[in-house]
PDB file of N, CA and C in Angstrom:
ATOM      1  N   UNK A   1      76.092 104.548 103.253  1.00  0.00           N
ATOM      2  CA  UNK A   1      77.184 104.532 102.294  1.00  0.00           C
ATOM      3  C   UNK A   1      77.172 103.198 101.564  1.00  0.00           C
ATOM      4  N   UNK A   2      77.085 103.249 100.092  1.00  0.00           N
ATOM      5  CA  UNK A   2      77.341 101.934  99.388  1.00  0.00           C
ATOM      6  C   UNK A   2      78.936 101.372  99.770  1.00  0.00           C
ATOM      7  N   UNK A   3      78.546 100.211 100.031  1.00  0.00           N
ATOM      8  CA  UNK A   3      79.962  99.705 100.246  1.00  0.00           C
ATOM      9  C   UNK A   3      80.349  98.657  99.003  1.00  0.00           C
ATOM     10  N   UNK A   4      79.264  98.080  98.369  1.00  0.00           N
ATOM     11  CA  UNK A   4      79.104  97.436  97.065  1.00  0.00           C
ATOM     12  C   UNK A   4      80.420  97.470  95.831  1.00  0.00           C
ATOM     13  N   UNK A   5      80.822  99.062  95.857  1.00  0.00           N
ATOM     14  CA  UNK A   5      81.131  99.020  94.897  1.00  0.00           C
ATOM     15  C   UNK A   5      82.706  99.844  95.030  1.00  0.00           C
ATOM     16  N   UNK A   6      83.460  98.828  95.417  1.00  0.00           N
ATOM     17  CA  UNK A   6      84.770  99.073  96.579  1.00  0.00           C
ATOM     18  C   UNK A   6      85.864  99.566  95.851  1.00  0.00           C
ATOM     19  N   UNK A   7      85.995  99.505  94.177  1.00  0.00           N
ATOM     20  CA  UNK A   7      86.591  99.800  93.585  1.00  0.00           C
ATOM     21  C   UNK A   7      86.806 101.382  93.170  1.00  0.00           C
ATOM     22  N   UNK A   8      85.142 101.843  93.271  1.00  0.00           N
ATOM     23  CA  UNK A   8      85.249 103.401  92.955  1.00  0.00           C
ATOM     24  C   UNK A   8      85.527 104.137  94.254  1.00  0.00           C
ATOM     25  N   UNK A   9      85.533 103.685  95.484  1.00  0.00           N
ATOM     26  CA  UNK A   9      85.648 104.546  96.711  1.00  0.00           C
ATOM     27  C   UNK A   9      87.265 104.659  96.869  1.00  0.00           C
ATOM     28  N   UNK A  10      87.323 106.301  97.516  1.00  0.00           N
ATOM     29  CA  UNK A  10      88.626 105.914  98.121  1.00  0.00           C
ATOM     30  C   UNK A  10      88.906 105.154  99.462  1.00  0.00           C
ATOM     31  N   UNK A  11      90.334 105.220  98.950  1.00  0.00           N
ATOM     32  CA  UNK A  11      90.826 104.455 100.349  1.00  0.00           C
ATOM     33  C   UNK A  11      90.659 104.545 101.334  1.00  0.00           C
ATOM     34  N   UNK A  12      90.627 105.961 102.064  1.00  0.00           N
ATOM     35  CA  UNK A  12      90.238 106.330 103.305  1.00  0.00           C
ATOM     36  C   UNK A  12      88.784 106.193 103.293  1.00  0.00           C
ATOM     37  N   UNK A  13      87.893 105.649 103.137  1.00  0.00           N
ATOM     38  CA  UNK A  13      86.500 105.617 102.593  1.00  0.00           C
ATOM     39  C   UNK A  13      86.176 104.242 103.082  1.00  0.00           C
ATOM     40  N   UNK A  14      86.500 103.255 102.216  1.00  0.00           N
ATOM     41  CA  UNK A  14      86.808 101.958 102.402  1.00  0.00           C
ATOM     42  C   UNK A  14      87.335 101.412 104.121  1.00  0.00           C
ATOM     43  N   UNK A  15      88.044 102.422 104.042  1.00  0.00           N
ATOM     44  CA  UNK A  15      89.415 101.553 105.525  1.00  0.00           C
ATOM     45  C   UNK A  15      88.243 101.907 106.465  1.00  0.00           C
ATOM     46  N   UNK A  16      87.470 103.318 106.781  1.00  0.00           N
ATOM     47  CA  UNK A  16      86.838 103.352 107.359  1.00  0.00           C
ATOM     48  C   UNK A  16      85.617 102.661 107.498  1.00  0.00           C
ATOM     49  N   UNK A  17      84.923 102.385 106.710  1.00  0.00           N
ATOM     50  CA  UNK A  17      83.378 101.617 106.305  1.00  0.00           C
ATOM     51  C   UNK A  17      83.713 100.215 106.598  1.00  0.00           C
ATOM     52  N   UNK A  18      84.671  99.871 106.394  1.00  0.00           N
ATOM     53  CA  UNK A  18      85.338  98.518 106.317  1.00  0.00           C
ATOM     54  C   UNK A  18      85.392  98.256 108.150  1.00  0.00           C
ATOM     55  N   UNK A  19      85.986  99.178 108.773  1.00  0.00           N
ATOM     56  CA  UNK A  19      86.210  98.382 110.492  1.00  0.00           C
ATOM     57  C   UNK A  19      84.681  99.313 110.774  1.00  0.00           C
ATOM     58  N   UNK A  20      84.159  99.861 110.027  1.00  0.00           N
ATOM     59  CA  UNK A  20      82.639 100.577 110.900  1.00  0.00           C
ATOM     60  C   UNK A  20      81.998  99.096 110.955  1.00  0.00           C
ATOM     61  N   UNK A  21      82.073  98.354 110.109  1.00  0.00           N
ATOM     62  CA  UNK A  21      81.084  97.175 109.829  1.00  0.00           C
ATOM     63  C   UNK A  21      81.398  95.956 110.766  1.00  0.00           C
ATOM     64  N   UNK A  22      82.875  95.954 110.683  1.00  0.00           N
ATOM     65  CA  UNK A  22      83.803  94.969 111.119  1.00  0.00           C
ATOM     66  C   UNK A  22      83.586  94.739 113.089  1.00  0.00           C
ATOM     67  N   UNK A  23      83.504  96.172 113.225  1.00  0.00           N
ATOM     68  CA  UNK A  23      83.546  96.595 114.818  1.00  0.00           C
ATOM     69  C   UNK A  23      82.077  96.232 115.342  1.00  0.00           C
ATOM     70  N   UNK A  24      80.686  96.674 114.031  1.00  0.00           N
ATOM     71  CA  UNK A  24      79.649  96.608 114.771  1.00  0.00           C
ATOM     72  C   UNK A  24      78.185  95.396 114.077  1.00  0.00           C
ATOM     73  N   UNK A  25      79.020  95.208 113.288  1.00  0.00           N
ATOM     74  CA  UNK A  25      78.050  93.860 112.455  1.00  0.00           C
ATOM     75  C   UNK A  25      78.919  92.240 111.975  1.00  0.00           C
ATOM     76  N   UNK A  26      80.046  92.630 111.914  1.00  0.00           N
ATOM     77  CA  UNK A  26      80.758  91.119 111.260  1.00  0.00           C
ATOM     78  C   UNK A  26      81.746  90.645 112.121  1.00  0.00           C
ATOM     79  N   UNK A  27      81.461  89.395 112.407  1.00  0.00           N
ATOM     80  CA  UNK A  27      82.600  88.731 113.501  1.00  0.00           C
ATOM     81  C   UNK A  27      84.011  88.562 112.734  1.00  0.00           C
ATOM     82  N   UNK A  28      84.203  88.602 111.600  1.00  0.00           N
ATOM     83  CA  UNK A  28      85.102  87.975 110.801  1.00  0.00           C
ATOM     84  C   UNK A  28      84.888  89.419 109.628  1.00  0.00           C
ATOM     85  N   UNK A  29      86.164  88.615 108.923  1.00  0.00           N
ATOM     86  CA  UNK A  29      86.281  89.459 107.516  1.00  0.00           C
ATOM     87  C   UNK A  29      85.218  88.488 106.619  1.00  0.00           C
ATOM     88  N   UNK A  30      85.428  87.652 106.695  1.00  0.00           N
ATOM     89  CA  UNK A  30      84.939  86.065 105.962  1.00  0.00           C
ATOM     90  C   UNK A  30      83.321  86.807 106.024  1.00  0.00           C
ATOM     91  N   UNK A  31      82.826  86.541 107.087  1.00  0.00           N
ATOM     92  CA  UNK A  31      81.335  87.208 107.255  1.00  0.00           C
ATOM     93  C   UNK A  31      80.981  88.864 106.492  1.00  0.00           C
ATOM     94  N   UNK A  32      81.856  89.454 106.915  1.00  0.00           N
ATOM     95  CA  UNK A  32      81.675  90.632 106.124  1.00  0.00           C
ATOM     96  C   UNK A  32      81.612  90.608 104.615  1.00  0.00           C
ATOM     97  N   UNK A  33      82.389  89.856 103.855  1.00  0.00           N
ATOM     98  CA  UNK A  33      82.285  89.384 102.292  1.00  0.00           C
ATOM     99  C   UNK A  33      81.848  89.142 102.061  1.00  0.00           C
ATOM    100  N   UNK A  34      80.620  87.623 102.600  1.00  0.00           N
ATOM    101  CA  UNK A  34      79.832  87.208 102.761  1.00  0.00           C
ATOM    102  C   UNK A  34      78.543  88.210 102.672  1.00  0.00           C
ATOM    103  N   UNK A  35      78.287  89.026 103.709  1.00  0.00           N
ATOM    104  CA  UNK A  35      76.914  90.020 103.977  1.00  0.00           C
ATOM    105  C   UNK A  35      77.083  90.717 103.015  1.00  0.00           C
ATOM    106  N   UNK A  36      78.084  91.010 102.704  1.00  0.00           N
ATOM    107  CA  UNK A  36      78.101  92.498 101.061  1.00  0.00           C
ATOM    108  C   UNK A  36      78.098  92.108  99.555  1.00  0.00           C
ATOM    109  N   UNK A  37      78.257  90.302 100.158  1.00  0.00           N
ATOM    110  CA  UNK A  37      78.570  90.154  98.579  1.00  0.00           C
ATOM    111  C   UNK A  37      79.710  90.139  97.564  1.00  0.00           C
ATOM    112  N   UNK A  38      81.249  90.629  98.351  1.00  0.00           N
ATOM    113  CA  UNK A  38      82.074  91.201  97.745  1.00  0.00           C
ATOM    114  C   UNK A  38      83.271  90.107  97.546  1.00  0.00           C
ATOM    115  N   UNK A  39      83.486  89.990  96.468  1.00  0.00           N
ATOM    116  CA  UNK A  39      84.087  89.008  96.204  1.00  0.00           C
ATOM    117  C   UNK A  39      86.078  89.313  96.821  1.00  0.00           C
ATOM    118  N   UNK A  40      85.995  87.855  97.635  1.00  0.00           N
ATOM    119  CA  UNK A  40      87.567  87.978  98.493  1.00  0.00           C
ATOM    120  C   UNK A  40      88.640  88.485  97.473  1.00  0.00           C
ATOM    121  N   UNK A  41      89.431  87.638  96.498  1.00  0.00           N
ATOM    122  CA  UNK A  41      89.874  88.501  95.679  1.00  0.00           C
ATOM    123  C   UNK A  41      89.895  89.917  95.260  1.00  0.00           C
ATOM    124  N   UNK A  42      88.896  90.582  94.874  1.00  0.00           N
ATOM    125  CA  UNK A  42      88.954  91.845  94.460  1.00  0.00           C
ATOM    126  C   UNK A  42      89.195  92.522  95.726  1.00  0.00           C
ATOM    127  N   UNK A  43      88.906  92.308  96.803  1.00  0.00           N
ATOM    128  CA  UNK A  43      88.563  92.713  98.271  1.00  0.00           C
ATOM    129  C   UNK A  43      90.526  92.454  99.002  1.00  0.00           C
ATOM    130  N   UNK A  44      90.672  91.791  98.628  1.00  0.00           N
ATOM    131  CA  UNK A  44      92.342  91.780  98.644  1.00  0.00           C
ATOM    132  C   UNK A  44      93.211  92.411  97.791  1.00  0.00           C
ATOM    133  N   UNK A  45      93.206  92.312  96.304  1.00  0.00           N
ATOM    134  CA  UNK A  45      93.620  93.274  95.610  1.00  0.00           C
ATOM    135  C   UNK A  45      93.287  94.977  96.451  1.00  0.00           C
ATOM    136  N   UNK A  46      91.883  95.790  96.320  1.00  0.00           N
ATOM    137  CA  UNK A  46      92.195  96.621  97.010  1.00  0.00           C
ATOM    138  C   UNK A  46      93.012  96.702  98.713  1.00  0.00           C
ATOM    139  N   UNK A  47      92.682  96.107  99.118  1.00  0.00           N
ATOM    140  CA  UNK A  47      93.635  95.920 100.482  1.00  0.00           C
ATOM    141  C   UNK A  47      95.401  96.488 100.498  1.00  0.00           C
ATOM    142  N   UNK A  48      95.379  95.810  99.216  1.00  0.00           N
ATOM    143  CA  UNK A  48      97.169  95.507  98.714  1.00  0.00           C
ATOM    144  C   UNK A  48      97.468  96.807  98.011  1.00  0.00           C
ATOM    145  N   UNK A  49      95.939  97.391  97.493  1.00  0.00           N
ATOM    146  CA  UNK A  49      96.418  99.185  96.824  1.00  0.00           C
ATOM    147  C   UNK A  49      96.651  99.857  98.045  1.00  0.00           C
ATOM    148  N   UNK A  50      95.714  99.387  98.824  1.00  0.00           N
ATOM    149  CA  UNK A  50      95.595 101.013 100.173  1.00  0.00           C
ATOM    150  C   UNK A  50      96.699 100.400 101.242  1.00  0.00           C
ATOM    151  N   UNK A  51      97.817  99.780 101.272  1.00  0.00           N
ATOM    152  CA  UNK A  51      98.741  99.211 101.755  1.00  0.00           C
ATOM    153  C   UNK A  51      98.108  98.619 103.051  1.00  0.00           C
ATOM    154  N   UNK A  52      97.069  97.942 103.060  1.00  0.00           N
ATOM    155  CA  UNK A  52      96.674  97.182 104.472  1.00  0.00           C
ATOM    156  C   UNK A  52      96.532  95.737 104.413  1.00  0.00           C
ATOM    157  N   UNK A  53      96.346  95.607 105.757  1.00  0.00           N
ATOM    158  CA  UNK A  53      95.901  94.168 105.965  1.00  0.00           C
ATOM    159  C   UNK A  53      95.089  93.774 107.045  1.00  0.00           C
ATOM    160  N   UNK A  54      94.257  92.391 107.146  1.00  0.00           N
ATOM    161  CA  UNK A  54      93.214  92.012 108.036  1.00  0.00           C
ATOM    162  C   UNK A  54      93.783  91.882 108.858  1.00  0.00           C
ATOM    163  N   UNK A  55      93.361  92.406 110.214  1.00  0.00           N
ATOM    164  CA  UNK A  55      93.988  91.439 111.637  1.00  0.00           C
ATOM    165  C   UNK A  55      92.948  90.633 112.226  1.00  0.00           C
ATOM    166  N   UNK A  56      92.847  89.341 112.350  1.00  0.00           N
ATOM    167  CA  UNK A  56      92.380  88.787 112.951  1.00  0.00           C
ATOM    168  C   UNK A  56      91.482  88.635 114.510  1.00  0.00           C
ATOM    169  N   UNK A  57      92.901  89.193 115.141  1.00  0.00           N
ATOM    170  CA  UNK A  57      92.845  89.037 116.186  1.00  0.00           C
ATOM    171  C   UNK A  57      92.233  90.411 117.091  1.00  0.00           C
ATOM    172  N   UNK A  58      91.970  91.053 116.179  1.00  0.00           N
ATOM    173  CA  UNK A  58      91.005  92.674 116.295  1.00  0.00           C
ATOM    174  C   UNK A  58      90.236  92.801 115.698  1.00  0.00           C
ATOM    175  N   UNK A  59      89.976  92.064 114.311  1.00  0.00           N
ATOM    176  CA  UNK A  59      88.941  91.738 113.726  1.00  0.00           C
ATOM    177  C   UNK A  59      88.619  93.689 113.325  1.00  0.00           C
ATOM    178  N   UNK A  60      90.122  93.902 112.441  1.00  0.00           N
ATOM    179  CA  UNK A  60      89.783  95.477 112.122  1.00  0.00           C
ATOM    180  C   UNK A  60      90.902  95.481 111.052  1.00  0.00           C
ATOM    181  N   UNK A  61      90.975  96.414 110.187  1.00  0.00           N
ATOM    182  CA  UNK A  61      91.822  96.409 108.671  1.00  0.00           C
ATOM    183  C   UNK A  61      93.213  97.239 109.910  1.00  0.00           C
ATOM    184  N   UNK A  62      94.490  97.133 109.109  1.00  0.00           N
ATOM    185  CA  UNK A  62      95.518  98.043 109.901  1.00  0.00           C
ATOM    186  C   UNK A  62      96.585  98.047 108.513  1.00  0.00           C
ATOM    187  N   UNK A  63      97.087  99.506 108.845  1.00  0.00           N
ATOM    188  CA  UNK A  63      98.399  99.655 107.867  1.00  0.00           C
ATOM    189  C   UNK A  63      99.001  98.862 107.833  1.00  0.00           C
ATOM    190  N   UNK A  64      99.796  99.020 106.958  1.00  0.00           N
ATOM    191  CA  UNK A  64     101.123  97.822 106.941  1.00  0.00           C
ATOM    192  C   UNK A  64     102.734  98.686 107.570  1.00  0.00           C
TER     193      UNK A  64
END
């Protein structure tokens, strides 16, 4: 799945691909932006459409 291009996917698309990566390749969100390329900003803006946010401390996206 392209994850590149975060703007055309849906949400449920994203939320998922997003902790698939999170759970089995990126220690961090920071690292994950990093490996894809995806710039933090835009990567927060969607966050703030699909009503979520990073948890840290699970190192996985969660509703709000």
């Amino acid at each position: 799945m392209e994850i590149h291009n975060l703007e055309r996917l849906d949400s449920a698309i994203v939320y998922g691909i997003v902790n698939e990566r999170l759970r089995l390749e990126c220690a961090s969100l920071d690292e994950f932006l990093l490996q894809f390329g995806i710039d933090s900003q835009s990567f927060q803006q969607k966050l703030d459409e699909m009503g979520c946010y990073y948890d840290p401390m699970v190192n996985q996206l969660r509703q709000k």
